[in-house]
C-alpha atoms as a PDB file:
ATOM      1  CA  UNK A   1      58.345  46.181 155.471  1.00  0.00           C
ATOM      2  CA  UNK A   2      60.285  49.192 154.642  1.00  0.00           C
ATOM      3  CA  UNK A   3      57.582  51.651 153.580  1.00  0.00           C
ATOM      4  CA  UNK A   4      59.823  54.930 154.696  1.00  0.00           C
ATOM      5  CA  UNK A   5      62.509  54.075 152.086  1.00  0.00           C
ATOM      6  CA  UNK A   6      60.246  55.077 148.579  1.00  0.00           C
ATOM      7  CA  UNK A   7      58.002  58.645 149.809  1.00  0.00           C
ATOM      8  CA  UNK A   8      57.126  59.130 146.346  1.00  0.00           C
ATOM      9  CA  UNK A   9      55.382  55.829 145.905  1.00  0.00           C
ATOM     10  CA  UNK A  10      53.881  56.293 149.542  1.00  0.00           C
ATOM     11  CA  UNK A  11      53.092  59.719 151.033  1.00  0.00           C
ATOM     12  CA  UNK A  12      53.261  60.766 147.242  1.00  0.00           C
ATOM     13  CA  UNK A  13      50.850  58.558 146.091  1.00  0.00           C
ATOM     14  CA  UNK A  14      48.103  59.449 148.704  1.00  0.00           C
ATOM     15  CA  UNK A  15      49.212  62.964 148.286  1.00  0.00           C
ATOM     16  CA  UNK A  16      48.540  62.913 144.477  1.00  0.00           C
ATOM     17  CA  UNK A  17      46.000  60.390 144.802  1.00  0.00           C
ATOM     18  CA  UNK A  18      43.688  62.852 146.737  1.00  0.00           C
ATOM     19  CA  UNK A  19      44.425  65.963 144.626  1.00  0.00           C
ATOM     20  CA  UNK A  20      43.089  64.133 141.397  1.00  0.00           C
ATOM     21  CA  UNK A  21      39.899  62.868 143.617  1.00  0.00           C
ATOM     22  CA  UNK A  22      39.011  66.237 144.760  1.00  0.00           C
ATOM     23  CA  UNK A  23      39.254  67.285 141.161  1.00  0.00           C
ATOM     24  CA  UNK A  24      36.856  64.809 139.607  1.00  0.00           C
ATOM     25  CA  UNK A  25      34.911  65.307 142.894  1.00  0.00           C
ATOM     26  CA  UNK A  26      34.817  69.302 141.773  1.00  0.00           C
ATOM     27  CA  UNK A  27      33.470  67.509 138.181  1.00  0.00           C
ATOM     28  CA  UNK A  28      30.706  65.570 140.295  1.00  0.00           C
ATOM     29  CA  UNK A  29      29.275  68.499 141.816  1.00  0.00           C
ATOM     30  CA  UNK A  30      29.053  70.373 138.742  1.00  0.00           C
ATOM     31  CA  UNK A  31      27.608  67.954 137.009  1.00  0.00           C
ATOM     32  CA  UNK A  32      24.866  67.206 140.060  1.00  0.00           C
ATOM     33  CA  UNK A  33      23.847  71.376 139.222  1.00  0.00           C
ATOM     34  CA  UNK A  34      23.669  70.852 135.565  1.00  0.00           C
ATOM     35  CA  UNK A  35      21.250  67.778 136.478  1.00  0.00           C
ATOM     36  CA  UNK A  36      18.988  69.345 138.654  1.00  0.00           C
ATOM     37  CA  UNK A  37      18.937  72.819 136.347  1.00  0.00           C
ATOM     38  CA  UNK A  38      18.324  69.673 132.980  1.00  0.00           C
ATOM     39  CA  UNK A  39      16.080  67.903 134.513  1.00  0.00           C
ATOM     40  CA  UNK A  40      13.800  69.705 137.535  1.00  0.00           C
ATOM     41  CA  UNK A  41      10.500  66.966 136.768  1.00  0.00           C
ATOM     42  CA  UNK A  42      12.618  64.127 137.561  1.00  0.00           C
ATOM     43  CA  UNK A  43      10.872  61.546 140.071  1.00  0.00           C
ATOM     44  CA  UNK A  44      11.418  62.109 143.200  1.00  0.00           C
ATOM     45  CA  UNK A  45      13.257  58.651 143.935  1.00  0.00           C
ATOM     46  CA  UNK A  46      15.987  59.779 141.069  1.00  0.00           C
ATOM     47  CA  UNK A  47      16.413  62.822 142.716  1.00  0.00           C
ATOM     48  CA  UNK A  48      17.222  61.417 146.090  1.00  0.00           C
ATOM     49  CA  UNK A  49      19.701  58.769 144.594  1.00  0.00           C
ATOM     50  CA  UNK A  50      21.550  61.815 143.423  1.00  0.00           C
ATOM     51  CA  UNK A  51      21.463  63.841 146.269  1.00  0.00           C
ATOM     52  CA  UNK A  52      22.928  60.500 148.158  1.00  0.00           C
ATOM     53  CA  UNK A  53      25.436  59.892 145.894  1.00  0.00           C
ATOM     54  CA  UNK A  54      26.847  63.810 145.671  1.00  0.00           C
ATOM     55  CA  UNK A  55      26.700  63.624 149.900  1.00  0.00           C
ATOM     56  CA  UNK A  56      28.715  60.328 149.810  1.00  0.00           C
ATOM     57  CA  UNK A  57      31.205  61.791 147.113  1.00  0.00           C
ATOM     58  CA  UNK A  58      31.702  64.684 149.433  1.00  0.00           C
ATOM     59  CA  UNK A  59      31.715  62.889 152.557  1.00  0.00           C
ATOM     60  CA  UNK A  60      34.541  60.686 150.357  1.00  0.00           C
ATOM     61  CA  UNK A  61      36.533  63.216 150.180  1.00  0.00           C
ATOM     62  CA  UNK A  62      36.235  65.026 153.419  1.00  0.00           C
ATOM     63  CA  UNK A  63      37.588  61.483 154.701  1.00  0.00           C
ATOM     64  CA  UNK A  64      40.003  61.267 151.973  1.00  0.00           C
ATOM     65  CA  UNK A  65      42.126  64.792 153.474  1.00  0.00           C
ATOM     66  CA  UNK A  66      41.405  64.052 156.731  1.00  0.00           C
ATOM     67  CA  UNK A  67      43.396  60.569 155.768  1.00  0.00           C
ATOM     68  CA  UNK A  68      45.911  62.784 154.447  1.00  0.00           C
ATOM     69  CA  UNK A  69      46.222  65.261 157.543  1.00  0.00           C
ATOM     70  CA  UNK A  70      47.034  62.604 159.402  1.00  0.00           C
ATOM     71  CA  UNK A  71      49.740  61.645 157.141  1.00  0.00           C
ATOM     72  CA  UNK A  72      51.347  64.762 155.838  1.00  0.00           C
ATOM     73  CA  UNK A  73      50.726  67.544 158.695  1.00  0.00           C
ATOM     74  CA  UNK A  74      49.862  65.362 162.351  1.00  0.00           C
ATOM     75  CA  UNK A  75      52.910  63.194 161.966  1.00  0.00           C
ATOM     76  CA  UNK A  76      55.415  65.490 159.687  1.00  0.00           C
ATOM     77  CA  UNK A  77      58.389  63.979 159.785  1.00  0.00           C
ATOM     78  CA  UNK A  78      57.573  60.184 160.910  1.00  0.00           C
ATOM     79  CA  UNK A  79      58.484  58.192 158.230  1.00  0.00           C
ATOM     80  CA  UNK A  80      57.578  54.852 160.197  1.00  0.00           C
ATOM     81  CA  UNK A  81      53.767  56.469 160.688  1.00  0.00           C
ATOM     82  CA  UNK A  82      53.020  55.434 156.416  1.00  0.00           C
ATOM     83  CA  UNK A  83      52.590  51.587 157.323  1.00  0.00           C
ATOM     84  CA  UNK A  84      49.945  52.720 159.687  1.00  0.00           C
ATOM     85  CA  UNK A  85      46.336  52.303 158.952  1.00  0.00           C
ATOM     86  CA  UNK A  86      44.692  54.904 160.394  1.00  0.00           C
ATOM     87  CA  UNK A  87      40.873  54.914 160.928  1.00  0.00           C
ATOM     88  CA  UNK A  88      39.989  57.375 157.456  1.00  0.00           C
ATOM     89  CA  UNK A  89      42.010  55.467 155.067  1.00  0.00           C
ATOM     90  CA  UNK A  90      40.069  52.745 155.910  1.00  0.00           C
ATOM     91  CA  UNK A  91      36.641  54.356 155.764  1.00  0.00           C
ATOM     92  CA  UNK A  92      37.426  55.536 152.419  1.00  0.00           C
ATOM     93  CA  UNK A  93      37.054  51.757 151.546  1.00  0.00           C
ATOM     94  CA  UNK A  94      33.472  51.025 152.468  1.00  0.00           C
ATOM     95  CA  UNK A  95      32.692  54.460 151.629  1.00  0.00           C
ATOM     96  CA  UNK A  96      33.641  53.272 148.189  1.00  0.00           C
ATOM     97  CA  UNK A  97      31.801  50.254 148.000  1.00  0.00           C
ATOM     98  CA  UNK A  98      28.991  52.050 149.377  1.00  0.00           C
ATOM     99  CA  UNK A  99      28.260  54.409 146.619  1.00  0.00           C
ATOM    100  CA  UNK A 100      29.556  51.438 144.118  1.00  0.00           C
ATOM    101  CA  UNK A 101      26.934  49.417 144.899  1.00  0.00           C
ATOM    102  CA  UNK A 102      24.184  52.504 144.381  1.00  0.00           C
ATOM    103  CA  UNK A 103      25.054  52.619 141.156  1.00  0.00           C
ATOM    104  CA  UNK A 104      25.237  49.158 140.321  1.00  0.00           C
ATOM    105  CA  UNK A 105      22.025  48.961 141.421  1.00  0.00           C
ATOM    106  CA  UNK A 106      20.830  51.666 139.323  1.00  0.00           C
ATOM    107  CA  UNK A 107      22.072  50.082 135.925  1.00  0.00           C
ATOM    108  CA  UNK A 108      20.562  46.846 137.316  1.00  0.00           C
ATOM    109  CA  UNK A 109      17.161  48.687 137.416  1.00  0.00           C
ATOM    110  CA  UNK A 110      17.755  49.517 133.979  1.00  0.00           C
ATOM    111  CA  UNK A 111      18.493  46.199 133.010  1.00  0.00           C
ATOM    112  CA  UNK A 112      15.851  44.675 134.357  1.00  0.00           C
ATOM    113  CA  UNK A 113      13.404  46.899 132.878  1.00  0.00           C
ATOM    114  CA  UNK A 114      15.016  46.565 129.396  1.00  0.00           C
ATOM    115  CA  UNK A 115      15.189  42.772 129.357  1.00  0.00           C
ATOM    116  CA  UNK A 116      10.956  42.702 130.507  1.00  0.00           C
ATOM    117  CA  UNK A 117      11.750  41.608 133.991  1.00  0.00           C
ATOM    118  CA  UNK A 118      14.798  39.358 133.671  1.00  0.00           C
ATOM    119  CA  UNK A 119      15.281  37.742 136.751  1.00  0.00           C
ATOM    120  CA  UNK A 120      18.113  35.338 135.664  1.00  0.00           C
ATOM    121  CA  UNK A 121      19.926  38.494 133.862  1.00  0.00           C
ATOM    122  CA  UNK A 122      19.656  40.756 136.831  1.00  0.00           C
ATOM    123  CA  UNK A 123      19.621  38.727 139.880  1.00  0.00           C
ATOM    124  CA  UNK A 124      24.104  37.728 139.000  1.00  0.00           C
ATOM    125  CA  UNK A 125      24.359  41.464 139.058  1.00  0.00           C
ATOM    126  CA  UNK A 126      22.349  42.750 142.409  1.00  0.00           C
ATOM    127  CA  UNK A 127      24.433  39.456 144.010  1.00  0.00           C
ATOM    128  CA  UNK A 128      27.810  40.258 142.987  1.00  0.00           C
ATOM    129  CA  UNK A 129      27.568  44.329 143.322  1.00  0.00           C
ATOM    130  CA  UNK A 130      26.324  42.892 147.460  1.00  0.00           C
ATOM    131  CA  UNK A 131      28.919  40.568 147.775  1.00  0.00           C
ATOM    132  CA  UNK A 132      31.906  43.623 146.662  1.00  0.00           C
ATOM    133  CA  UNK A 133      29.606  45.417 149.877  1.00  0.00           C
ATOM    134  CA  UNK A 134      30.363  42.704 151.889  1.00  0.00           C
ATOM    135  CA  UNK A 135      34.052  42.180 151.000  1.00  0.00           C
ATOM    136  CA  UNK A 136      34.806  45.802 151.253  1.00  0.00           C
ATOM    137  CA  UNK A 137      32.975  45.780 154.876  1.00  0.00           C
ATOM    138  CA  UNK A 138      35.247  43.087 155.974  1.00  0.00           C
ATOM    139  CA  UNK A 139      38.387  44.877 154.471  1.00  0.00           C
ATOM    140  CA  UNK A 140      37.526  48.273 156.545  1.00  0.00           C
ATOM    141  CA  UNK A 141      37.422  45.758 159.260  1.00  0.00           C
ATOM    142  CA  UNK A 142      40.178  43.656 159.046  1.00  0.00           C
ATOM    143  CA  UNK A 143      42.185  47.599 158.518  1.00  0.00           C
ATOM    144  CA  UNK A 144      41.084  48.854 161.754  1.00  0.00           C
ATOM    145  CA  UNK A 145      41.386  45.642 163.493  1.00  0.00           C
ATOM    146  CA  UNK A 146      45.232  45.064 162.508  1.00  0.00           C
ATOM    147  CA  UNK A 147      46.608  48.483 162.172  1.00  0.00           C
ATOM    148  CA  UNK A 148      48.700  48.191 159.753  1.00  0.00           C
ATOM    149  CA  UNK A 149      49.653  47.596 156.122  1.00  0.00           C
ATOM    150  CA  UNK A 150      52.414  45.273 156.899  1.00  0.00           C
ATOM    151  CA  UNK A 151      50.214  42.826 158.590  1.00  0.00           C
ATOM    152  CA  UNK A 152      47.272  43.513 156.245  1.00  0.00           C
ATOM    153  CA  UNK A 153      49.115  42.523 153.645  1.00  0.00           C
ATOM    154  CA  UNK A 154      50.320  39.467 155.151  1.00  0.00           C
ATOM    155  CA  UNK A 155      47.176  37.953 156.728  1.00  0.00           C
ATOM    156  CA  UNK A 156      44.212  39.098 155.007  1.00  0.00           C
ATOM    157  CA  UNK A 157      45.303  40.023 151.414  1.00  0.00           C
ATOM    158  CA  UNK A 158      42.698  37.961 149.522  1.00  0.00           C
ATOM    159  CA  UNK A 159      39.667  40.333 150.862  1.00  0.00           C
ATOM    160  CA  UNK A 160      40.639  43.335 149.067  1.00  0.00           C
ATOM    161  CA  UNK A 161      41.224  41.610 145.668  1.00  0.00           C
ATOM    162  CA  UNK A 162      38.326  39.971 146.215  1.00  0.00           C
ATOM    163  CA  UNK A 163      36.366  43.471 146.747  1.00  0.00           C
ATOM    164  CA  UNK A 164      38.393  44.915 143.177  1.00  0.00           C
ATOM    165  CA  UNK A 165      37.697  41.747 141.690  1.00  0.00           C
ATOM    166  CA  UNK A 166      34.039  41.468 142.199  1.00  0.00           C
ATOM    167  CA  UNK A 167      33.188  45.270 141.214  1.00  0.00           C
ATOM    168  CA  UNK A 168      35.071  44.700 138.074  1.00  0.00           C
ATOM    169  CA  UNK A 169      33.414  41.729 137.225  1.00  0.00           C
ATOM    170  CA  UNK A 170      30.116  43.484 138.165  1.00  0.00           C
ATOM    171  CA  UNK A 171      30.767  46.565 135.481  1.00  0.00           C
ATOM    172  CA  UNK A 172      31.661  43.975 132.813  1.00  0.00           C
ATOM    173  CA  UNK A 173      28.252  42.125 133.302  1.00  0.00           C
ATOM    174  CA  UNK A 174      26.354  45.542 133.417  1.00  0.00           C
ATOM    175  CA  UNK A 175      28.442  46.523 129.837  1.00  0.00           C
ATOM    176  CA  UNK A 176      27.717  43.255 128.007  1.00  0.00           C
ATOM    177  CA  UNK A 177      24.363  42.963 129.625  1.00  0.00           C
ATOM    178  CA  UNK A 178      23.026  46.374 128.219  1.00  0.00           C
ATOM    179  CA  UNK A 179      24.944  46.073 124.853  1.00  0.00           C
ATOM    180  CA  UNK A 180      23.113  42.724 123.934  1.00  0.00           C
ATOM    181  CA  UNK A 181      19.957  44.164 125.474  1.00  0.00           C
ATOM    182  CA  UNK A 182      20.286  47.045 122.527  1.00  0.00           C
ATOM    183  CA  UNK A 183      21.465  45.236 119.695  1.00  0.00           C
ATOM    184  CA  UNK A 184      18.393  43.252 120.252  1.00  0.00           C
ATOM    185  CA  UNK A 185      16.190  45.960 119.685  1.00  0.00           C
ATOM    186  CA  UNK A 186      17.366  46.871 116.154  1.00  0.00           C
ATOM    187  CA  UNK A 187      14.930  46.839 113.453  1.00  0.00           C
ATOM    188  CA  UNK A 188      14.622  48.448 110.077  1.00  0.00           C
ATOM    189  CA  UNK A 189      13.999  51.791 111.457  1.00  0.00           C
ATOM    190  CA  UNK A 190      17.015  54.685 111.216  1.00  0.00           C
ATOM    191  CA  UNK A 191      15.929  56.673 113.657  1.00  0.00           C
ATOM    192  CA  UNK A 192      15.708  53.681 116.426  1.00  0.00           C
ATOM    193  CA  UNK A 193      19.044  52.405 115.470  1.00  0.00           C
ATOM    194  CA  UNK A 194      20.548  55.723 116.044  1.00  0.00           C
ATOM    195  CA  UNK A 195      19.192  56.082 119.487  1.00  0.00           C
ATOM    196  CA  UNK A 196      20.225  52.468 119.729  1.00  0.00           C
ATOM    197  CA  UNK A 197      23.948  53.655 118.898  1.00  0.00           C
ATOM    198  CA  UNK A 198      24.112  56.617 121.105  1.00  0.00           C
ATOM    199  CA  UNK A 199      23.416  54.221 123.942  1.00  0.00           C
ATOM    200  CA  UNK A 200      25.668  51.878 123.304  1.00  0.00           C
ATOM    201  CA  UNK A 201      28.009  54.417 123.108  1.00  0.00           C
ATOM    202  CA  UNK A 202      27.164  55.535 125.860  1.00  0.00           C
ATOM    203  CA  UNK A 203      26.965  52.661 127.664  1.00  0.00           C
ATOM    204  CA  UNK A 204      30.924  51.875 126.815  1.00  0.00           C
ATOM    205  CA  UNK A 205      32.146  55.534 127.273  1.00  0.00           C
ATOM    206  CA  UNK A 206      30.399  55.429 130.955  1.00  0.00           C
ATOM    207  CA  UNK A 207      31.437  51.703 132.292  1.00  0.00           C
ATOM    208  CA  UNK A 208      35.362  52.379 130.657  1.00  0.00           C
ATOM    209  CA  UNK A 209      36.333  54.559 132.962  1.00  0.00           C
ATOM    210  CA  UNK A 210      35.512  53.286 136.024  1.00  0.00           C
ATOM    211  CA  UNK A 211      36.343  49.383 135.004  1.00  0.00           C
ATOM    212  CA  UNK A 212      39.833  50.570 133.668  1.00  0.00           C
ATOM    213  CA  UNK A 213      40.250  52.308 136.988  1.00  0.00           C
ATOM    214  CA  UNK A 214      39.158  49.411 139.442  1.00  0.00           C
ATOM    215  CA  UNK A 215      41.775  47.050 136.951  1.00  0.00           C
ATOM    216  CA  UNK A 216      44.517  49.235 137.325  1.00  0.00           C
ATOM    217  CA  UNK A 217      43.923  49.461 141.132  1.00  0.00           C
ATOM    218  CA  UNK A 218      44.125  45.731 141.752  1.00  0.00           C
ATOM    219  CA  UNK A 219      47.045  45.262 139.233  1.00  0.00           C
ATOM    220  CA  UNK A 220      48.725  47.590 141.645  1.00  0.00           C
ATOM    221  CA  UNK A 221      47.822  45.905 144.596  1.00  0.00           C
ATOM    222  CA  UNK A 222      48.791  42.477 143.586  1.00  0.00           C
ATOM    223  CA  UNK A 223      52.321  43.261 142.147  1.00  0.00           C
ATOM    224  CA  UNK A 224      53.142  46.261 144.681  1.00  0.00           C
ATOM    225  CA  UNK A 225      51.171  45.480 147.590  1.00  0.00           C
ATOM    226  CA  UNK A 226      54.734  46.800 149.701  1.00  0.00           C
ATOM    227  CA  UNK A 227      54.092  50.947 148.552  1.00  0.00           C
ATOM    228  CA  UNK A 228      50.392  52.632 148.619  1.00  0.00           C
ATOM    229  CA  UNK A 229      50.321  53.865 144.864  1.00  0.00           C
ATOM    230  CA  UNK A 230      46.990  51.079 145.004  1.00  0.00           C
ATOM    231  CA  UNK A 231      45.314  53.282 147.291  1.00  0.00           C
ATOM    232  CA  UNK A 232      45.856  56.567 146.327  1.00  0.00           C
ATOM    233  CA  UNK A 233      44.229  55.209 142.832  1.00  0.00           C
ATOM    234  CA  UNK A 234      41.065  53.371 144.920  1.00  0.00           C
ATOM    235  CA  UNK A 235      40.639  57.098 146.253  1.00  0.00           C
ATOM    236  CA  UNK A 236      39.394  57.870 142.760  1.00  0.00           C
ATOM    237  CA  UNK A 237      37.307  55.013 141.768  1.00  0.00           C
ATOM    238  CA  UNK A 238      34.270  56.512 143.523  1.00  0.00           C
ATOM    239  CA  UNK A 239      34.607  59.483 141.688  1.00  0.00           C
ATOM    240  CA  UNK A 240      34.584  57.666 138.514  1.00  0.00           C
ATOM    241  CA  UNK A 241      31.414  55.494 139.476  1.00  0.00           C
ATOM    242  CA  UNK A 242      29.661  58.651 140.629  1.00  0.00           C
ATOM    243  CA  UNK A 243      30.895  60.733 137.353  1.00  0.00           C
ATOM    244  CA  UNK A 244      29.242  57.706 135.324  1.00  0.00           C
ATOM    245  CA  UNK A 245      25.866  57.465 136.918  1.00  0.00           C
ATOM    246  CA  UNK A 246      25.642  61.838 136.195  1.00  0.00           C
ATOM    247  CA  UNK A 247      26.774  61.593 132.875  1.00  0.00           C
ATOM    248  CA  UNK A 248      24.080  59.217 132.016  1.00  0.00           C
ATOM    249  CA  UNK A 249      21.517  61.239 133.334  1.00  0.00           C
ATOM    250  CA  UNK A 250      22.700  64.122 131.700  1.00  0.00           C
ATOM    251  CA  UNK A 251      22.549  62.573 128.634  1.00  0.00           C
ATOM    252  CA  UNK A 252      19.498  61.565 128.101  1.00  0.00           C
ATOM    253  CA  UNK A 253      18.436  64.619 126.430  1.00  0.00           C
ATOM    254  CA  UNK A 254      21.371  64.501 124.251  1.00  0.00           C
ATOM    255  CA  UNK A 255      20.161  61.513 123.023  1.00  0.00           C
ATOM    256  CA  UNK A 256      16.395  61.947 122.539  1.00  0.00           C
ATOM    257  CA  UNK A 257      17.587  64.638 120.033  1.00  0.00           C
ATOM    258  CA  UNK A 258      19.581  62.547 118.366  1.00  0.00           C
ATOM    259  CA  UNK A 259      16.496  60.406 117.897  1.00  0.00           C
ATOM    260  CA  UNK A 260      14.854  63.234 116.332  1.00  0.00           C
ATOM    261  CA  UNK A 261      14.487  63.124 112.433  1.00  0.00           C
ATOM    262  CA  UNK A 262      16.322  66.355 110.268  1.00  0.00           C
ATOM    263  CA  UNK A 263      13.842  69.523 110.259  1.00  0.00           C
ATOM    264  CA  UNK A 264      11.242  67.545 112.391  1.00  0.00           C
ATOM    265  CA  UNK A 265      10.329  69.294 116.105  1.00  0.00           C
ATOM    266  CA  UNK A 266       8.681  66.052 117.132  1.00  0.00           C
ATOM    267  CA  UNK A 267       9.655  64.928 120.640  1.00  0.00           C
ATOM    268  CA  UNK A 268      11.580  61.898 121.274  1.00  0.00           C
ATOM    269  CA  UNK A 269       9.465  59.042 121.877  1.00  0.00           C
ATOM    270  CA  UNK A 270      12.315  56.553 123.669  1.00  0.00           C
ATOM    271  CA  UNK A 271      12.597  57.170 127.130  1.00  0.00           C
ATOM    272  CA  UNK A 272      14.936  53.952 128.399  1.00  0.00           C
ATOM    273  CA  UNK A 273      17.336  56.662 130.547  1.00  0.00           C
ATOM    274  CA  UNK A 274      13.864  58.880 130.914  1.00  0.00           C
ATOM    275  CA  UNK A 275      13.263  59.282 134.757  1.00  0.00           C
ATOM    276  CA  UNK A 276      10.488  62.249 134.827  1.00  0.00           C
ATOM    277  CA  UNK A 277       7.504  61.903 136.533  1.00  0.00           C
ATOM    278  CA  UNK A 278       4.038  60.576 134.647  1.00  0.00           C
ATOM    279  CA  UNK A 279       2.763  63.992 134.370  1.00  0.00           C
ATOM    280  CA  UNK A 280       5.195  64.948 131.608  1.00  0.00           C
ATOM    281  CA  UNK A 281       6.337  61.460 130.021  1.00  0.00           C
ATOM    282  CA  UNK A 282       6.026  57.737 131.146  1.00  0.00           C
ATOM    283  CA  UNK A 283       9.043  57.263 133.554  1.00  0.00           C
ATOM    284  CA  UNK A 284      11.472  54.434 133.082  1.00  0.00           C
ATOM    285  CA  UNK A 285       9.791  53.474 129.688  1.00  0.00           C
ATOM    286  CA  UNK A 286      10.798  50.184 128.436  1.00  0.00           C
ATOM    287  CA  UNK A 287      12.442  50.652 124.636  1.00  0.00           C
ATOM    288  CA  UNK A 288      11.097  47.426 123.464  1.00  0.00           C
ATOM    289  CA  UNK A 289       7.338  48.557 124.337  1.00  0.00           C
ATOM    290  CA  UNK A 290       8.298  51.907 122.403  1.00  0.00           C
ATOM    291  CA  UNK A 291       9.480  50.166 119.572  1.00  0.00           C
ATOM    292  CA  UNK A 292       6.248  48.286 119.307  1.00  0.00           C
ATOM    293  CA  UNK A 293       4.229  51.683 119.811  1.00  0.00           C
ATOM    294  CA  UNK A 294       6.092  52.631 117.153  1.00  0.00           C
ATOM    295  CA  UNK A 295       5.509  49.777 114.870  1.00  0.00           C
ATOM    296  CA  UNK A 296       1.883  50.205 115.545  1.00  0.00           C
ATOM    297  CA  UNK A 297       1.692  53.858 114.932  1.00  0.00           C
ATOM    298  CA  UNK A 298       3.449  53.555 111.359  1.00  0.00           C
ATOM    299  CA  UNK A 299       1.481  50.724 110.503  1.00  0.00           C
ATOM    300  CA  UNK A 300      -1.880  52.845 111.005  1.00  0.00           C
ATOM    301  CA  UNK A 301      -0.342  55.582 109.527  1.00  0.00           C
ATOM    302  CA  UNK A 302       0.322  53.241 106.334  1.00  0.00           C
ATOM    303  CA  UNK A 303      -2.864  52.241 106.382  1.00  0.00           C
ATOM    304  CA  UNK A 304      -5.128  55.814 106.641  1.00  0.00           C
ATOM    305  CA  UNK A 305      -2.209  56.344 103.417  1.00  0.00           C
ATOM    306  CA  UNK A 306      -3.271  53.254 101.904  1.00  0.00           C
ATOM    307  CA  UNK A 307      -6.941  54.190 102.340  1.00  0.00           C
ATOM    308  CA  UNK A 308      -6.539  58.165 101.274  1.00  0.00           C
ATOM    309  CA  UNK A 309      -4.899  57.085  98.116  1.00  0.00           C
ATOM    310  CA  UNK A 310      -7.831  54.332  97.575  1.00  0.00           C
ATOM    311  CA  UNK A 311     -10.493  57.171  98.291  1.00  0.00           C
ATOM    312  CA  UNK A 312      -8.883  59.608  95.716  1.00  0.00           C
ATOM    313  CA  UNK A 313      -8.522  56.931  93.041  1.00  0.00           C
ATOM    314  CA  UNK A 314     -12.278  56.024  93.749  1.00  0.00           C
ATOM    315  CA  UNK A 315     -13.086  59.825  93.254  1.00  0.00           C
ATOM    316  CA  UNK A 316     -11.483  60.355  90.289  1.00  0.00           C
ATOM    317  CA  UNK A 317     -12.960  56.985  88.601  1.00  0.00           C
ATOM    318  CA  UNK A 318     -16.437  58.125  89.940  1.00  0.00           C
ATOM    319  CA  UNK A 319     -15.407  61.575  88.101  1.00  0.00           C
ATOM    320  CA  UNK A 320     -14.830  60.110  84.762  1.00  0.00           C
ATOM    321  CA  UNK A 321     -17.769  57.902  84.378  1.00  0.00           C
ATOM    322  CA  UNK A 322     -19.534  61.294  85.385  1.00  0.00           C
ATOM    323  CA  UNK A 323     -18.489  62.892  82.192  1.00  0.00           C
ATOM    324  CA  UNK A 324     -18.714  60.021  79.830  1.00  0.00           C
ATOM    325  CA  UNK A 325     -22.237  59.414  81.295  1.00  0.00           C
ATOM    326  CA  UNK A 326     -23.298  62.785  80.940  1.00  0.00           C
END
């Protein structure tokens, strides 16, 4: 396979591929401060998952340039080195799937709160986000072991669609999952529906990103699986996953104020993206045990309005047989 004959589709793409990684990874990091300076009462376990994910963007993209040294500045000048696989470019894969599966676990969490222990909703989602582990374990393998892209391509190609196949089908589940979960939970209250709508929104702005990019990916790889313009976008996909699991941390703040009614300093009873520890609010709060909360507290406040108004008609009916009487 002639590999040396296109370098903008080759060297270029890993070139450019790892410049707009390190960028979003520069996003990541900023957005792990802003987290931790939002949010310092967060459990403990949150806070861990984030610190793991920001070490396994960075250690992403550590591997990602020293993929690229070995490319661009070791071997200068070799054309025929670009159809080697050299031992980074395939860590980057597992590396990948590593902090994919984090997340995909995290949103499964959610979803399994949200739907009141769902087994048969959640379990489809923990299997497939394991089984994209598993494929993307055997593609690092089957890299190393064969040494090249030429022979990858011909021998083992199914793995790594498999791996872009599965995550892909994993964020779809996770999307449609959580949006059907919400539009359950409408009622006749405004300010519930708008927190409603801010997570769905949510929910679609975070999962787009990262679904679009795994789809473009493997529409590379399958129809130009002879230049590397597949991998230099995979070198971004982990940025995207761990840019969507911040932002929705970040937001949940943003969208406890949208809950808030106008003039009203109240604070924001819906905690389905809350994390902090017991001390401050109920962590990991399901909404549809809020809504009923709520339910319950409007329907007693209905009633102490029911029985003020009672009481004051009773006083002033006591008030005018007073005067007649007298």
């Amino acid at each position: 396979m002639e590999r040396s004959l296109d370098i903008p589709k080759t060297f270029g793409a890993l070139l450019l591929g790892g410049l707009f990684a390190s960028f979003v990874s520069g996003f990541v990091t900023i957005q792990g401060v802003i987290y931790l300076r939002m949010y310092p009462n967060d459990a403990v376990g949150i806070k861990l998952l984030v610190l793991t994910v920001w070490l396994l963007d960075i250690g992403h993209t550590t591997v990602i340039w020293s993929a690229l040294w070995s490319y661009l500045i070791q071997n200068y000048g070799d054309e025929g080195v670009i159809d080697i696989i050299h031992w980074n470019i395939a860590v980057t894969i597992v590396l990948t799937a590593v902090l994919t599966l984090l997340i995909h676990l995290f949103f499964a969490q959610r979803i399994f709160k949200l739907s009141k222990r769902n087994y048969w909703l959640t379990a489809p989602i923990v299997m497939l986000a394991c089984l994209r582990l598993v494929s993307a374990c055997g593609t690092t393998a089957e890299m190393i072991h064969l040494e090249t892209f030429s022979h990858f391509v011909e021998q083992i190609r199914w793995i790594f669609t498999l791996g872009l196949a599965l995550s892909t089908a994993v964020d779809i589940l996770i999307t449609a999952s959580l949006f059907f979960l919400l539009q359950s939970k409408r009622s006749g209250l405004a300010n519930l529906n708008a927190v409603i709508d801010s997570l769905i929104w949510y929910t679609f702005e975070t999962s787009s990103l990262t679904t679009a990019g795994t789809i473009v990916a493997m529409i590379c790889w399958l129809v130009m699986p002879s230049n590397l313009i597949f991998m230099g976008l995979h070198f971004v996909i982990a940025k995207f996953y761990a840019n969507s699991f911040l932002v929705t941390l970040i937001s949940r703040k943003k969208i406890r104020q949208g809950r808030r009614p106008s003039g009203s300093m109240e604070p924001v009873p819906v905690h389905l993206l809350d994390t902090r520890r017991p001390s401050n609010r109920t962590s990991d709060e399901d909404l549809g045990e809020q809504y009923e909360k709520e339910m319950a507290v409007r329907h007693s406040e209905q009633k102490a309005a029911k029985l003020q108004s009672t009481t004051e008609g009773q006083v002033e009916i006591n008030v005018e047989r007073s005067i007649q009487y007298d």
